[in-house]
Each structure stands twice: as C-alpha cells, then as structure tokens.
Protein backbone atom coordinates (compact mmCIF):
# COMPACT_ATOMS: atom_id res chain seq x y z
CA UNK A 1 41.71 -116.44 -5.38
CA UNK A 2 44.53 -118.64 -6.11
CA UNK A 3 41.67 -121.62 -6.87
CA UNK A 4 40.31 -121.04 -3.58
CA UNK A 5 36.95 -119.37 -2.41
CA UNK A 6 37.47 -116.34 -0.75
CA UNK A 7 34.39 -114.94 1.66
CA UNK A 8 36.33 -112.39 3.15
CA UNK A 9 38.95 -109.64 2.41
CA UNK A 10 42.33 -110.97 1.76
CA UNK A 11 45.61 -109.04 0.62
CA UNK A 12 46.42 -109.87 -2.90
CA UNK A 13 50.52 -110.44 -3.97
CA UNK A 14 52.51 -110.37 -7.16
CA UNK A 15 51.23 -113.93 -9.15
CA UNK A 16 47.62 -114.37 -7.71
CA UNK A 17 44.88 -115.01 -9.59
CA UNK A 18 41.39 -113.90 -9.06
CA UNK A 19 38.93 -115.65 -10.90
CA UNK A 20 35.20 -114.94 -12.03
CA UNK A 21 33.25 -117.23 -14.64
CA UNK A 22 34.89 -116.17 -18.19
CA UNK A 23 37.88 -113.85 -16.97
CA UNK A 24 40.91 -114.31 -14.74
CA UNK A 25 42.83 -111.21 -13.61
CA UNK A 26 46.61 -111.66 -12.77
CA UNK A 27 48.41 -109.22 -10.17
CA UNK A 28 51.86 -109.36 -12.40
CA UNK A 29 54.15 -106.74 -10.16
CA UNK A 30 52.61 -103.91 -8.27
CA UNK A 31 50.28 -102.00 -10.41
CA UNK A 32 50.49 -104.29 -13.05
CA UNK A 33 47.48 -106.06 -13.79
CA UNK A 34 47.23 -108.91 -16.52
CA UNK A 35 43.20 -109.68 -17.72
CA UNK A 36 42.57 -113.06 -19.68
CA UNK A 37 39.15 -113.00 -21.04
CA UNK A 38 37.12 -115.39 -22.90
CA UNK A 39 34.25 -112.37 -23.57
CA UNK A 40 34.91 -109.14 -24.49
CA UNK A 41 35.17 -106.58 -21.79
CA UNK A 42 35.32 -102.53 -21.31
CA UNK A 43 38.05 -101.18 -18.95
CA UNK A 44 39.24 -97.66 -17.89
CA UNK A 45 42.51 -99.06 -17.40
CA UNK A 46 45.52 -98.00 -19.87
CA UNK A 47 47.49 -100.09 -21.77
CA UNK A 48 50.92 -101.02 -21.74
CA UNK A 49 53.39 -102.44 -23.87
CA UNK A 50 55.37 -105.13 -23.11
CA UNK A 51 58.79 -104.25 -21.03
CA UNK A 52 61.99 -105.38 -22.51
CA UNK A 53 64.42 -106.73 -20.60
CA UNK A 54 67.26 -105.05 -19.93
CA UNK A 55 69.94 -107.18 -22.04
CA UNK A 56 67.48 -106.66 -25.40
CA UNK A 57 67.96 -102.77 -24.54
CA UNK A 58 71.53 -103.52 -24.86
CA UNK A 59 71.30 -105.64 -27.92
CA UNK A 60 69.10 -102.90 -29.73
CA UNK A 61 71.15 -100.12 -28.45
CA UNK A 62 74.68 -102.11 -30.15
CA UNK A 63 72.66 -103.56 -33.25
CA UNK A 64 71.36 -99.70 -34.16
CA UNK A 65 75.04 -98.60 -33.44
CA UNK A 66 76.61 -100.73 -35.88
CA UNK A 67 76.71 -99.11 -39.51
C-alpha cells in the first residue's frame, strides 16, 4: 500500500494506493474507488461520472439562462 508491503491488515484513507502487478486501485473519497489497469478487468462495481464542481454548476446553470 502506499509503495510499501503490507503483511497485515491496515486501515486504508482517502489517496492510498494499493497495488497488484498490472492494476493500482485508488481510495479517492469514501466509497469512491478509482481502478488504473494495464489489462482488462470485470467488476460488479457501478460506474460513475465525473462530479462537477460546484462553480461549473453555476456557470452551466447562468450560460443555459442566458437567451
């Protein structure tokens, strides 16, 4: 985890990285998980889209306001 060998169960927190030959999984924010893969993979997991921020809510909200 993190670039270090783990032997033993260790809490993970937002921004580690666990890492297995081919595929690094990223703990984003709570539930969020982030999966970089060089191989395909199968998950059960759904997908998300990316959030947007809270100011480009505001811009879109203004910009489809504006006639």
């Amino acid at each position: 985890m993190n670039g270090e060998r783990v032997t033993k169960a260790v809490p993970i927190q937002n921004g580690d990285l666990i890492c297995w030959p081919n595929m690094v999984l990223r703990l984003v924010e709570g539930d969020l998980l982030m999966i970089h893969s060089a191989e395909s993979y199968e998950t059960s997991l759904s997908k998300m889209k990316k959030p947007i921020s809270e100011m480009k809510k505001a811009i879109h909200s203004i910009a489809g306001h504006q006639g």
